[in-house]
PDB file of N, CA and C in Angstrom:
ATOM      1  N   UNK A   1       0.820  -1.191   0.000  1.00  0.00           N
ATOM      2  CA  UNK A   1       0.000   0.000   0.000  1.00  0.00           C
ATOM      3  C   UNK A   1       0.862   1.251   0.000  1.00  0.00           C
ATOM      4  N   UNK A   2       1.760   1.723   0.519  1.00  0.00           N
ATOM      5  CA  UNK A   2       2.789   2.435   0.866  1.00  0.00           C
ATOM      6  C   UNK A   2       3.903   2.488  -0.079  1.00  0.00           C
ATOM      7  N   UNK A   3       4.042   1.203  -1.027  1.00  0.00           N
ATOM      8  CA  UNK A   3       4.591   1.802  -2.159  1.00  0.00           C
ATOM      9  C   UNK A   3       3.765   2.457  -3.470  1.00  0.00           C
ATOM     10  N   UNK A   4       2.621   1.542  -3.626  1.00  0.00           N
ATOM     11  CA  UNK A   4       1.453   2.165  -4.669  1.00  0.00           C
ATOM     12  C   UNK A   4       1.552   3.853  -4.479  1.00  0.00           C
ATOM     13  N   UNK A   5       1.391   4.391  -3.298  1.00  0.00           N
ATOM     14  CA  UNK A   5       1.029   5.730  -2.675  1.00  0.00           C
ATOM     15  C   UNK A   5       2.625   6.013  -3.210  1.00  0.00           C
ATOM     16  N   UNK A   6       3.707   5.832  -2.590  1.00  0.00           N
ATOM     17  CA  UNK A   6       4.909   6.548  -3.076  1.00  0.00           C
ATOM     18  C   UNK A   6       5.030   6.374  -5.107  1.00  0.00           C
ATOM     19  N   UNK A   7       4.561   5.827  -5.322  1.00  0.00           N
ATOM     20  CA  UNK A   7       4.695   5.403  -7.251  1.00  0.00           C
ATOM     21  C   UNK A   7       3.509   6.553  -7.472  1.00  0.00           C
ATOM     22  N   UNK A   8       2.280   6.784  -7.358  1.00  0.00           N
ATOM     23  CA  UNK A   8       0.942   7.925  -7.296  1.00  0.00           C
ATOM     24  C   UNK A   8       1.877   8.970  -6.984  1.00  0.00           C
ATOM     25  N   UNK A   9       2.655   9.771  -5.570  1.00  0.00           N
ATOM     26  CA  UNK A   9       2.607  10.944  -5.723  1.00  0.00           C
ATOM     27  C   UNK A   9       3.864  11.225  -6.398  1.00  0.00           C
ATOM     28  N   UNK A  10       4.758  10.160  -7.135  1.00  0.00           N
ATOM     29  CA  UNK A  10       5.960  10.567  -7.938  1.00  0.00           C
ATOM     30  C   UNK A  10       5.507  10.271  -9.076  1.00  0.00           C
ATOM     31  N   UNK A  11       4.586   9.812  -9.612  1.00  0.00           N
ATOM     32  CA  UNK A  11       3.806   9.768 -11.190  1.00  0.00           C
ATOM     33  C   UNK A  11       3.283  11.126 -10.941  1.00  0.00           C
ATOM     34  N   UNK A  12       2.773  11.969 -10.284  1.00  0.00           N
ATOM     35  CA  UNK A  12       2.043  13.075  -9.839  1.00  0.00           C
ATOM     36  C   UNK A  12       3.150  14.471 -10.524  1.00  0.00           C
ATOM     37  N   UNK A  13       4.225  14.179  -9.630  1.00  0.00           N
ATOM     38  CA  UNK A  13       4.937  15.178  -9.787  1.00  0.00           C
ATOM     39  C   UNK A  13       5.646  15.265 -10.949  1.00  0.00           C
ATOM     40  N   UNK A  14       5.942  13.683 -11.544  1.00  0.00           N
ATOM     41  CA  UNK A  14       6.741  13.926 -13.092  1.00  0.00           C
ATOM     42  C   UNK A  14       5.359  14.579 -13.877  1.00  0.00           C
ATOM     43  N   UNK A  15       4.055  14.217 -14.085  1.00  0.00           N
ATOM     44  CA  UNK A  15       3.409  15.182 -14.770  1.00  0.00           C
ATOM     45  C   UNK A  15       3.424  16.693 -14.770  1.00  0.00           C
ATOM     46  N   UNK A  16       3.384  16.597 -13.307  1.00  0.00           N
ATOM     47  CA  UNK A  16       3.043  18.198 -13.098  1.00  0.00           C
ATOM     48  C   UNK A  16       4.364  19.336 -13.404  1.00  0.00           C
ATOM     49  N   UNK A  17       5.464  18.317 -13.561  1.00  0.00           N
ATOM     50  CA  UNK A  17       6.951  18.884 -13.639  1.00  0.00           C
ATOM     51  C   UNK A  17       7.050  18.870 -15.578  1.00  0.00           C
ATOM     52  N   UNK A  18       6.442  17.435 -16.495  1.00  0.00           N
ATOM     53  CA  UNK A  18       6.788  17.644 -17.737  1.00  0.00           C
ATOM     54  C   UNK A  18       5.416  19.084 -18.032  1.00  0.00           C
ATOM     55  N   UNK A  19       4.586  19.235 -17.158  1.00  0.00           N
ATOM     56  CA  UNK A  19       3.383  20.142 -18.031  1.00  0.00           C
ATOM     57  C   UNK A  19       4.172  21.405 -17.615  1.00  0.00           C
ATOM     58  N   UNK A  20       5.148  22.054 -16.679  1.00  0.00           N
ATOM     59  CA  UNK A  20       5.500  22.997 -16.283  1.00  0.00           C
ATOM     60  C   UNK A  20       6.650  23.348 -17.689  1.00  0.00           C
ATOM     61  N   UNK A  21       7.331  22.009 -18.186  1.00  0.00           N
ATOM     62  CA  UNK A  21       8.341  22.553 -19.344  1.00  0.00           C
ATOM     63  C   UNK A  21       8.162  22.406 -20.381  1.00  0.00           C
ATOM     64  N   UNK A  22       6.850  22.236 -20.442  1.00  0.00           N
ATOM     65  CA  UNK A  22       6.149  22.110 -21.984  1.00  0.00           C
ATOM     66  C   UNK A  22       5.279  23.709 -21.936  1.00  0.00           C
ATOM     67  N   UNK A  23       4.647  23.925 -20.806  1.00  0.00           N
ATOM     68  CA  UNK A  23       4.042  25.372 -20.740  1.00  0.00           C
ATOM     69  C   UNK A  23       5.128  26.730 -21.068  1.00  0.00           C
ATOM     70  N   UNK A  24       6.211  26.254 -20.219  1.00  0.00           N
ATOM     71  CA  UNK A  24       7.275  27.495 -20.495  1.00  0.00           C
ATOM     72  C   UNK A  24       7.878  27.199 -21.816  1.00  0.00           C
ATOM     73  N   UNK A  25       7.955  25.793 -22.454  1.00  0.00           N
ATOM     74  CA  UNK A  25       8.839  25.834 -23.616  1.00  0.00           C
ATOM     75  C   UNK A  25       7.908  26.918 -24.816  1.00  0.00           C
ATOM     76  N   UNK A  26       6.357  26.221 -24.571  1.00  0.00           N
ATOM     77  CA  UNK A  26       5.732  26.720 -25.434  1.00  0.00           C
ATOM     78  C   UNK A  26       5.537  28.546 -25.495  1.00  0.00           C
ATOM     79  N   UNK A  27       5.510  29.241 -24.570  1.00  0.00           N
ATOM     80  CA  UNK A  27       5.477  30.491 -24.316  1.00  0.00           C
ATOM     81  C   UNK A  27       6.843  31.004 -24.854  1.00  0.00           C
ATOM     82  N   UNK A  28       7.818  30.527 -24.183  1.00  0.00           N
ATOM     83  CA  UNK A  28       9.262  30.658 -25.131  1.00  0.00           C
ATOM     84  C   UNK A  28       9.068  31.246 -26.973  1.00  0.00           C
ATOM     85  N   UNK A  29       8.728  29.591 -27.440  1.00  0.00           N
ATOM     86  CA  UNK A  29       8.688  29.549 -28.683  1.00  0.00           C
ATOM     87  C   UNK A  29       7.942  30.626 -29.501  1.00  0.00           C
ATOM     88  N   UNK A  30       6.592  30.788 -28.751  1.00  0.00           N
ATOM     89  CA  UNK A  30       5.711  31.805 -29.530  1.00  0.00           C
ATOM     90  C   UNK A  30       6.125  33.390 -29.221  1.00  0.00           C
ATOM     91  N   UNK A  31       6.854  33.310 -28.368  1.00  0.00           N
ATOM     92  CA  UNK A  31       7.355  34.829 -28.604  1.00  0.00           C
ATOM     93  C   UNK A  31       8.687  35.004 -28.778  1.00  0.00           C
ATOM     94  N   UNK A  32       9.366  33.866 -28.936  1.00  0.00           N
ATOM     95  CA  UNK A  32      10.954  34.545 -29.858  1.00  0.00           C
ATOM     96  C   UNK A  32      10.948  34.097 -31.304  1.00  0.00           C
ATOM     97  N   UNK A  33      12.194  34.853 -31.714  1.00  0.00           N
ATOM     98  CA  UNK A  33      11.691  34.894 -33.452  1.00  0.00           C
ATOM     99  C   UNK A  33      13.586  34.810 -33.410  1.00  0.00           C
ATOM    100  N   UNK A  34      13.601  34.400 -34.592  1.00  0.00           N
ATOM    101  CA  UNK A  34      15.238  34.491 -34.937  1.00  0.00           C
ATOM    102  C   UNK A  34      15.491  35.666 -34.705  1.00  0.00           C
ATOM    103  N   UNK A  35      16.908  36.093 -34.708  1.00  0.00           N
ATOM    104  CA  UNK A  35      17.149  37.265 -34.792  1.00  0.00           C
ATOM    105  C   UNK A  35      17.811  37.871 -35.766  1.00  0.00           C
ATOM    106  N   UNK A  36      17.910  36.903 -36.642  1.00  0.00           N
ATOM    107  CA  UNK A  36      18.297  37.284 -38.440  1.00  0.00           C
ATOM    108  C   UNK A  36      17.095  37.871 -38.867  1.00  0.00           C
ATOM    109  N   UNK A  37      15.853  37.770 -38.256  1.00  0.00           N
ATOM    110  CA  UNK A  37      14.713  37.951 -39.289  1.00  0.00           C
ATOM    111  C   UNK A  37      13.779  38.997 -38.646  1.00  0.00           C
ATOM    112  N   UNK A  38      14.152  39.354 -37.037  1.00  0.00           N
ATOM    113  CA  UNK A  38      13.794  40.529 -36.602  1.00  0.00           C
ATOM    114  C   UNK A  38      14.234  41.688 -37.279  1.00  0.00           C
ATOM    115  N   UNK A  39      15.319  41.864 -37.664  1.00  0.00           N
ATOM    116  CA  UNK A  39      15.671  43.495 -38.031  1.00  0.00           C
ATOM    117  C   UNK A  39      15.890  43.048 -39.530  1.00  0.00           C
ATOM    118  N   UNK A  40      15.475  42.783 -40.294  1.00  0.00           N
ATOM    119  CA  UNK A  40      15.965  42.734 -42.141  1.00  0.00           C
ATOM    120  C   UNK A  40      15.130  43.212 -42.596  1.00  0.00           C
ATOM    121  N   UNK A  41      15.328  44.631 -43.482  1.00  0.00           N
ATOM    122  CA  UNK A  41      14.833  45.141 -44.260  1.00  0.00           C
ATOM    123  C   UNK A  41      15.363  45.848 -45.345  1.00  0.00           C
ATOM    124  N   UNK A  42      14.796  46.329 -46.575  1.00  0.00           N
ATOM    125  CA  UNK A  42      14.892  46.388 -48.108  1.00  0.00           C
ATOM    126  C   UNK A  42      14.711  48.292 -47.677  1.00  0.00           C
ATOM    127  N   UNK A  43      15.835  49.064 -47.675  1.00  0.00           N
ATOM    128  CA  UNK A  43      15.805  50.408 -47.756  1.00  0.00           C
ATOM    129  C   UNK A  43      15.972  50.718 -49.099  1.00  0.00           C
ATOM    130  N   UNK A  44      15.584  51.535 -49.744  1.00  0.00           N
ATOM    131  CA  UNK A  44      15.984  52.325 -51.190  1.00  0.00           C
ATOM    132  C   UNK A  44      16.961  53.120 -50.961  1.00  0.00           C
ATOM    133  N   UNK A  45      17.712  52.794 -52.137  1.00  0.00           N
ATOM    134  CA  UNK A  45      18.737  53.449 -52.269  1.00  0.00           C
ATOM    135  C   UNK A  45      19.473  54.739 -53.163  1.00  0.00           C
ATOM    136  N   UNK A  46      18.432  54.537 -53.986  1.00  0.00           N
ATOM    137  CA  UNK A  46      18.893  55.881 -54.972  1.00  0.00           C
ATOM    138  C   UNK A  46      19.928  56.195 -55.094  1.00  0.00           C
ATOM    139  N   UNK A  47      20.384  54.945 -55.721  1.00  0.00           N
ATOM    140  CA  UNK A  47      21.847  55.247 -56.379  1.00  0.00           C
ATOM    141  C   UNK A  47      22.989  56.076 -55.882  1.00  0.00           C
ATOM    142  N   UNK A  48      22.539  55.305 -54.250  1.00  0.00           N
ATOM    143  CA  UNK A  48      24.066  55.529 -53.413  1.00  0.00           C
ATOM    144  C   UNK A  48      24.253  54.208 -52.392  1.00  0.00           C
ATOM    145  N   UNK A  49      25.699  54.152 -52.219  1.00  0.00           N
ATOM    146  CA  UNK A  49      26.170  53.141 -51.367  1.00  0.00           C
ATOM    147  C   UNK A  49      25.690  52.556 -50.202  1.00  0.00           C
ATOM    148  N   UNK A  50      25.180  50.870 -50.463  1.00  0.00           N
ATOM    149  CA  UNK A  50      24.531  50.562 -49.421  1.00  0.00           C
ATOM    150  C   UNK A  50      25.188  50.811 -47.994  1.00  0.00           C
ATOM    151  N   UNK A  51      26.411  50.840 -47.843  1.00  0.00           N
ATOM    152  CA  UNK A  51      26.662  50.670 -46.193  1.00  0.00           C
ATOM    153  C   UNK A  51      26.205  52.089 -46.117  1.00  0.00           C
ATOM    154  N   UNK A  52      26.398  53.602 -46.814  1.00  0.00           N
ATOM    155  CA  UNK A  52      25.655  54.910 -46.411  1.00  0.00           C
ATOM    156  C   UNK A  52      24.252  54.800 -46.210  1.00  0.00           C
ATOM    157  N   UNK A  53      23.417  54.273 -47.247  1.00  0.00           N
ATOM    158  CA  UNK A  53      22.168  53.758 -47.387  1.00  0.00           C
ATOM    159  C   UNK A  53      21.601  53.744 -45.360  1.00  0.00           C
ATOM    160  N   UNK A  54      22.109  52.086 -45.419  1.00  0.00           N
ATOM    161  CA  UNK A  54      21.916  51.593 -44.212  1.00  0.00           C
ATOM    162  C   UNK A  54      22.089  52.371 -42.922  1.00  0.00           C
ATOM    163  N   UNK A  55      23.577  52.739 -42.696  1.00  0.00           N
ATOM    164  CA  UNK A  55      24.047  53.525 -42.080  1.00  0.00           C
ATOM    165  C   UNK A  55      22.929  54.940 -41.813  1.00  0.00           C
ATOM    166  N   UNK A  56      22.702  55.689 -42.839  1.00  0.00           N
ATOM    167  CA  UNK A  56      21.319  56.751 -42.299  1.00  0.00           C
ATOM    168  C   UNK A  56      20.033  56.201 -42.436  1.00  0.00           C
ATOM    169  N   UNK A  57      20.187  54.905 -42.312  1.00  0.00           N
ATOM    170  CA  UNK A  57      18.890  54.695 -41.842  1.00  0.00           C
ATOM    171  C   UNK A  57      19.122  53.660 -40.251  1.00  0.00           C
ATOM    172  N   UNK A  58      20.095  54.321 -39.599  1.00  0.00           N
ATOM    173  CA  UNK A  58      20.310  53.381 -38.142  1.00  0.00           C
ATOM    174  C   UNK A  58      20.430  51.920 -38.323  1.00  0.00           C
ATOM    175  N   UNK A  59      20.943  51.316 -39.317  1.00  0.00           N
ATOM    176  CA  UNK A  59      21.035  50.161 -39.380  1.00  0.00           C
ATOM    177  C   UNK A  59      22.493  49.829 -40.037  1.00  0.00           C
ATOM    178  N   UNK A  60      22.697  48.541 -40.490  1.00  0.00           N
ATOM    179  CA  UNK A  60      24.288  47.904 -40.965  1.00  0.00           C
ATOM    180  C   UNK A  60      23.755  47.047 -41.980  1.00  0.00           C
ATOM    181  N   UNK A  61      24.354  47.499 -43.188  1.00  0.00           N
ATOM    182  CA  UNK A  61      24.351  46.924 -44.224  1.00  0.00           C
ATOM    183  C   UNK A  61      24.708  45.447 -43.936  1.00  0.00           C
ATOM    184  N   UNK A  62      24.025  44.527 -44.964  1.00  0.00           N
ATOM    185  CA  UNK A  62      24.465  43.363 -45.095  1.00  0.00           C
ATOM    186  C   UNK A  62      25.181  42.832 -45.918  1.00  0.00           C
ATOM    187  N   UNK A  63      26.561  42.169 -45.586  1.00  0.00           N
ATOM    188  CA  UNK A  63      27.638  41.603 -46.479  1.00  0.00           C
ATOM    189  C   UNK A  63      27.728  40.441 -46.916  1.00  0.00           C
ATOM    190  N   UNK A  64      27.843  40.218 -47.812  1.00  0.00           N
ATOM    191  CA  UNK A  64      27.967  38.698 -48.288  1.00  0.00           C
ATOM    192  C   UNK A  64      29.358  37.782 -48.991  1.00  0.00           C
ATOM    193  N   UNK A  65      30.469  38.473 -48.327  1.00  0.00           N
ATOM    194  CA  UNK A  65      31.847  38.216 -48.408  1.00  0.00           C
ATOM    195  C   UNK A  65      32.587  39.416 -49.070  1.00  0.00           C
ATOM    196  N   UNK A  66      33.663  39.272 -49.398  1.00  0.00           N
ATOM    197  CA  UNK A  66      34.836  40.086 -49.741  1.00  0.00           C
ATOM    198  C   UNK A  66      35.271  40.407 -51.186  1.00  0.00           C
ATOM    199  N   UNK A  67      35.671  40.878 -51.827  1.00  0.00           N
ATOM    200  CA  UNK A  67      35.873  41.356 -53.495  1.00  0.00           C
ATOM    201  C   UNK A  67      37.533  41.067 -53.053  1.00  0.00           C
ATOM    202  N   UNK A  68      38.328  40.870 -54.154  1.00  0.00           N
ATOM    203  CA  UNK A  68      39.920  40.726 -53.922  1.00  0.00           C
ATOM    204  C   UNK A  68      40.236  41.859 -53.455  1.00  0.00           C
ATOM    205  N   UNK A  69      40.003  43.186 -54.002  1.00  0.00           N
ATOM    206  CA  UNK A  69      40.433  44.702 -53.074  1.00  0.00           C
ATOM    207  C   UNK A  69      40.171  44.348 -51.498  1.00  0.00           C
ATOM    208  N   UNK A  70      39.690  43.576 -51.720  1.00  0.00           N
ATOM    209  CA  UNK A  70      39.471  44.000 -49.827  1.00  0.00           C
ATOM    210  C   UNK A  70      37.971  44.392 -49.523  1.00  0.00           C
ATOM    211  N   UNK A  71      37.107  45.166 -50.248  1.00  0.00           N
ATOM    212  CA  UNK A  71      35.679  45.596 -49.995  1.00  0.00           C
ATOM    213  C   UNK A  71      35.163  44.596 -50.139  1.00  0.00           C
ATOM    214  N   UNK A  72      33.995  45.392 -49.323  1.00  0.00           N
ATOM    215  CA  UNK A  72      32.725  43.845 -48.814  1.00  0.00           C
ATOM    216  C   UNK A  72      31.803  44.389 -50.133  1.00  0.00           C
ATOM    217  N   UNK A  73      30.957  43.260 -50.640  1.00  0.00           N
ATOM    218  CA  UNK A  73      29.925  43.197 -51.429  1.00  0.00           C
ATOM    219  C   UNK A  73      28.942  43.180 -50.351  1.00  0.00           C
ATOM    220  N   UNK A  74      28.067  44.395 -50.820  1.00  0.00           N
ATOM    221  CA  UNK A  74      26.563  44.472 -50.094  1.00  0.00           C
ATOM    222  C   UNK A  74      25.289  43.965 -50.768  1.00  0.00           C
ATOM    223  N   UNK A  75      24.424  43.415 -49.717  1.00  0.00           N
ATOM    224  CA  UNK A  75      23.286  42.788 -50.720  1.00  0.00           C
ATOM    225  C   UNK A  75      22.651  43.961 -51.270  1.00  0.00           C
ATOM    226  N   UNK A  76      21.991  43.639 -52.044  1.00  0.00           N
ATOM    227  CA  UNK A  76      21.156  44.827 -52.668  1.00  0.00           C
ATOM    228  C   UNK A  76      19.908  43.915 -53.489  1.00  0.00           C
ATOM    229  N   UNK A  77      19.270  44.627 -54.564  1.00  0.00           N
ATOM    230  CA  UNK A  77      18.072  44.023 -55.175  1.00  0.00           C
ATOM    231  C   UNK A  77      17.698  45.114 -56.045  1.00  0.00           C
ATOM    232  N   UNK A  78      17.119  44.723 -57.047  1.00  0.00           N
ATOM    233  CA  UNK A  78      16.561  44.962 -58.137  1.00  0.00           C
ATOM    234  C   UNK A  78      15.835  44.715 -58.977  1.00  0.00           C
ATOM    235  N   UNK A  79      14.977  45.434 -60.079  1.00  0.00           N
ATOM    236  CA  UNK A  79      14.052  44.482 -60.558  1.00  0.00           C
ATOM    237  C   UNK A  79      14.449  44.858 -62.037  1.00  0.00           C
ATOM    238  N   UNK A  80      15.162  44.475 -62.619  1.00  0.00           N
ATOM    239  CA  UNK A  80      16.012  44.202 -63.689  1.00  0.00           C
ATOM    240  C   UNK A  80      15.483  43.843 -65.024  1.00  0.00           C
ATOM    241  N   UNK A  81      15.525  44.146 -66.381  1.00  0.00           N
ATOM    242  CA  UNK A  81      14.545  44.459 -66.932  1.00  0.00           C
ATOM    243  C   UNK A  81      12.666  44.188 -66.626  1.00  0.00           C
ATOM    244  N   UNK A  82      12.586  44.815 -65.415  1.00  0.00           N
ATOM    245  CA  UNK A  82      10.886  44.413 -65.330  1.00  0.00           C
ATOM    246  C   UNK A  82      10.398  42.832 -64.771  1.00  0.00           C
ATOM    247  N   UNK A  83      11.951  42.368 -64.751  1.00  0.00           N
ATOM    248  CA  UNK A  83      11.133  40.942 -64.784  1.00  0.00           C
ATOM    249  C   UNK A  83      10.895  40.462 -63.115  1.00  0.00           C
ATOM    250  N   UNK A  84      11.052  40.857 -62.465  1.00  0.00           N
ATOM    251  CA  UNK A  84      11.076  40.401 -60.655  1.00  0.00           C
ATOM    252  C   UNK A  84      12.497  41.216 -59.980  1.00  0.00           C
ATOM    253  N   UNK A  85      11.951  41.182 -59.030  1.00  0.00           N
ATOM    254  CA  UNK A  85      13.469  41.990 -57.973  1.00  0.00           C
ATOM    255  C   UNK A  85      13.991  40.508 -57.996  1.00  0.00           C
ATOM    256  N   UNK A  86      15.521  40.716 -58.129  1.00  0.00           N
ATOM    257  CA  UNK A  86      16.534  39.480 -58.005  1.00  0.00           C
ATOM    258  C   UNK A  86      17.878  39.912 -57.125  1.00  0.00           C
ATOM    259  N   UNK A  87      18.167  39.493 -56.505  1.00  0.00           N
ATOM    260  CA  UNK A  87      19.472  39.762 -55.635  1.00  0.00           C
ATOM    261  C   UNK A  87      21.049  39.973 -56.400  1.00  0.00           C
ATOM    262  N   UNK A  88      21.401  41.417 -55.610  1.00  0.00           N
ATOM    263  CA  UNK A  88      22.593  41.386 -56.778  1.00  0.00           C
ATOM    264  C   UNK A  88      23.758  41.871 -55.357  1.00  0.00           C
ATOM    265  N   UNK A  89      24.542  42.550 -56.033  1.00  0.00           N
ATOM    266  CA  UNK A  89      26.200  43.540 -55.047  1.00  0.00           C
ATOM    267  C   UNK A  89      26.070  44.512 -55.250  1.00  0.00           C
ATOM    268  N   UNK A  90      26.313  45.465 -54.369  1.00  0.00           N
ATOM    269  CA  UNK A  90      26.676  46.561 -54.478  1.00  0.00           C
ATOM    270  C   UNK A  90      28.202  46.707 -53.665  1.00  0.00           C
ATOM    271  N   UNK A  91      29.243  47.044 -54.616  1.00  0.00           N
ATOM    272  CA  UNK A  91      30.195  47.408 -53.972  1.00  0.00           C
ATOM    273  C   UNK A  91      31.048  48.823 -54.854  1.00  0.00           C
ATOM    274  N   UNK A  92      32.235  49.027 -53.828  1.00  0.00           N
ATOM    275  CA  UNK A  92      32.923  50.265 -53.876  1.00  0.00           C
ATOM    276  C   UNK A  92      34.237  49.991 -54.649  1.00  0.00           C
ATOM    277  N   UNK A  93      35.134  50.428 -55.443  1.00  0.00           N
ATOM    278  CA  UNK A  93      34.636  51.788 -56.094  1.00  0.00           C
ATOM    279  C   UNK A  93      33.736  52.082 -56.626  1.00  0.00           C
ATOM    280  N   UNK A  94      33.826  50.824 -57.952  1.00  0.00           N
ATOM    281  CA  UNK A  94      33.832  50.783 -59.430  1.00  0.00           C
ATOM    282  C   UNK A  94      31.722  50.931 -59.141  1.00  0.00           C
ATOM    283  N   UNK A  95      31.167  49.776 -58.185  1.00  0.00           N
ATOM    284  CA  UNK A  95      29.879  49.927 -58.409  1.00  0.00           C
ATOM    285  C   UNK A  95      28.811  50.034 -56.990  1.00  0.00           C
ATOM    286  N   UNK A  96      29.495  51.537 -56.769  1.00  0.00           N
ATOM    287  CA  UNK A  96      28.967  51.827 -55.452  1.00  0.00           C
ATOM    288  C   UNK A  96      27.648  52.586 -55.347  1.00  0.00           C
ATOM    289  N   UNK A  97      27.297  52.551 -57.093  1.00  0.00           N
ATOM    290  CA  UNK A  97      26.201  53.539 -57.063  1.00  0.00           C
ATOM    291  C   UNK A  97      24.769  52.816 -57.977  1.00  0.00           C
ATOM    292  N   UNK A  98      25.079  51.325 -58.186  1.00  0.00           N
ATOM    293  CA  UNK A  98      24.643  50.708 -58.672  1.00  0.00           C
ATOM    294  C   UNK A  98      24.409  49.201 -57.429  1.00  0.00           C
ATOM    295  N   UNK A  99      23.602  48.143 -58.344  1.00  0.00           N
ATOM    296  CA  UNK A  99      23.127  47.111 -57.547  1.00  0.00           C
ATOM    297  C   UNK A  99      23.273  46.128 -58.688  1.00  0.00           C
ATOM    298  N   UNK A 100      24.327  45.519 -59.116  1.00  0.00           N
ATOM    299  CA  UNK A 100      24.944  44.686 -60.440  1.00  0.00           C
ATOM    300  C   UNK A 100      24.377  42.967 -60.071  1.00  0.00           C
ATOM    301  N   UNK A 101      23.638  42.570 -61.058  1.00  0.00           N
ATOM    302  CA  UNK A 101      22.619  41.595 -60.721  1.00  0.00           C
ATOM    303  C   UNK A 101      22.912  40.694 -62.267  1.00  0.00           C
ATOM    304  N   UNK A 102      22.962  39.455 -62.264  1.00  0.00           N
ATOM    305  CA  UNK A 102      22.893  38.542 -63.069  1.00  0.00           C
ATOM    306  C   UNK A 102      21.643  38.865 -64.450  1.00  0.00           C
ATOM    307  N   UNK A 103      21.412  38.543 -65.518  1.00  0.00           N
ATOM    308  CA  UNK A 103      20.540  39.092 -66.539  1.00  0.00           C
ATOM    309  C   UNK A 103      20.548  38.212 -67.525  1.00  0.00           C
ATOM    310  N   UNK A 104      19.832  37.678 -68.042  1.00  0.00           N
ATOM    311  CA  UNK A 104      20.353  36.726 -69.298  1.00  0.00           C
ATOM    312  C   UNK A 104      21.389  35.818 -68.596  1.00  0.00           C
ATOM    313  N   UNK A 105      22.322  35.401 -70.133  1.00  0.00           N
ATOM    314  CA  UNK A 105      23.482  35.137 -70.028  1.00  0.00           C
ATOM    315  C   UNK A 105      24.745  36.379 -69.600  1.00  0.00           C
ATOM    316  N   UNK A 106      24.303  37.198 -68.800  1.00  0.00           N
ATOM    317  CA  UNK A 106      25.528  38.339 -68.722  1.00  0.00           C
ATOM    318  C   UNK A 106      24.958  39.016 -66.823  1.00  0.00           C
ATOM    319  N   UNK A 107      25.577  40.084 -66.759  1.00  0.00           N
ATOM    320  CA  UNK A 107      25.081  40.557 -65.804  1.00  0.00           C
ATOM    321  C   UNK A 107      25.076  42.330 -65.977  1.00  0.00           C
ATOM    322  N   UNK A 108      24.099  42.871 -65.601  1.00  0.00           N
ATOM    323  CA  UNK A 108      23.749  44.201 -65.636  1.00  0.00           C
ATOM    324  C   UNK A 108      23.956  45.252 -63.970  1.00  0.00           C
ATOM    325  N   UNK A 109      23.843  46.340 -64.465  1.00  0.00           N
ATOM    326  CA  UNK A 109      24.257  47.399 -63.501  1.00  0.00           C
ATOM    327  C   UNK A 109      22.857  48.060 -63.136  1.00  0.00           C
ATOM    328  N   UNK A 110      22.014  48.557 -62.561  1.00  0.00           N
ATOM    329  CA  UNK A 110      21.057  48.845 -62.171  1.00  0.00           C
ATOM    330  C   UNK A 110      20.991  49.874 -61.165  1.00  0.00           C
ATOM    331  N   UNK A 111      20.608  51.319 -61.659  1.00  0.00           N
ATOM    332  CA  UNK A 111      20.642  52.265 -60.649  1.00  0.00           C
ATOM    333  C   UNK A 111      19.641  52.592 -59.369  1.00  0.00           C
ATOM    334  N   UNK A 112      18.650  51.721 -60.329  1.00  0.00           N
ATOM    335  CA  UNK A 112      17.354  52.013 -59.013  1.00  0.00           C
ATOM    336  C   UNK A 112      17.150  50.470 -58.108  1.00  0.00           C
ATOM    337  N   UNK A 113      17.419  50.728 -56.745  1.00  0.00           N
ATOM    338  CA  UNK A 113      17.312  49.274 -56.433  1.00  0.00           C
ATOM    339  C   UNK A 113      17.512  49.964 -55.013  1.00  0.00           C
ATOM    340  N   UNK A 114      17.323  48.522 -54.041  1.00  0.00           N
ATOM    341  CA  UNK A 114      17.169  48.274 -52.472  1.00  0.00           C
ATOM    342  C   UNK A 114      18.461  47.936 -51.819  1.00  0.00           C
ATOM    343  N   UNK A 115      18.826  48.480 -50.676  1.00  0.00           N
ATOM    344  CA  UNK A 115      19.490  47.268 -50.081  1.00  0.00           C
ATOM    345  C   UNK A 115      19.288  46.532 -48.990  1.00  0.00           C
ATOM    346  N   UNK A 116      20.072  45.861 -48.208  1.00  0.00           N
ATOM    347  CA  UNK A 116      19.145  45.012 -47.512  1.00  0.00           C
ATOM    348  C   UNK A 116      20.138  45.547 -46.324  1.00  0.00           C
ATOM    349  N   UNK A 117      19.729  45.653 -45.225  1.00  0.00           N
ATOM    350  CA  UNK A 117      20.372  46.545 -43.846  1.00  0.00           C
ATOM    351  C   UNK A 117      19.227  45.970 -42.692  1.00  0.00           C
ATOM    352  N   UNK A 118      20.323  45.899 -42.179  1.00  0.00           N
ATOM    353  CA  UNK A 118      20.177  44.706 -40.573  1.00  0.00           C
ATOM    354  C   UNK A 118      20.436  45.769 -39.419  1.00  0.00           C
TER     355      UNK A 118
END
């Protein structure tokens, strides 16, 4: 009798202990969000340099590795002859005032476009 009763109030407490970390896991989950995907957004740029872009708009451009000079390629976007915004670079010197995006078989320079700043 006395063990039945000790097996009841420790079956008791593993429930009441898994519903306590399933309640907090779940509250957790529904209110955090990555944090890649909290701050990403598409600023216009008007044909000036995304890290300035970003930069006056309180945010940090996003990089997507290095050019041999040494400058970072910034994401950017465009919608390139008409056909959909497609992801391109924006970098410094040569195309700091542009958002240079794949096209056909070639790739094009594009003055009106977004960049993407975190």
């Amino acid at each position: 009798m006395q063990v039945r009763k000790s097996i009841g109030y420790l079956a008791g407490i593993i429930s009441i202990t898994f519903f306590i970390i399933i309640l907090v896991s779940s509250l957790i989950s529904s209110t955090a969000k990555p944090a890649f995907s909290q701050s990403l957004s598409w600023v216009p740029a008007n044909g000036r340099f995304c890290e300035r872009v970003c930069r006056d708009a309180g945010k940090t451009a996003v990089s997507s590795g290095f050019y041999s000079n040494g400058n970072e390629f910034y994401v950017c976007s465009t919608n390139a002859g008409g056909e959909g915004f497609r992801p391109g670079f924006n970098l410094l010197p040569i195309w700091s005032t542009t958002c240079t995006v794949g096209y056909g078989n070639d790739s094009i320079s594009v003055s009106s476009y977004n960049c993407l700043c975190q």
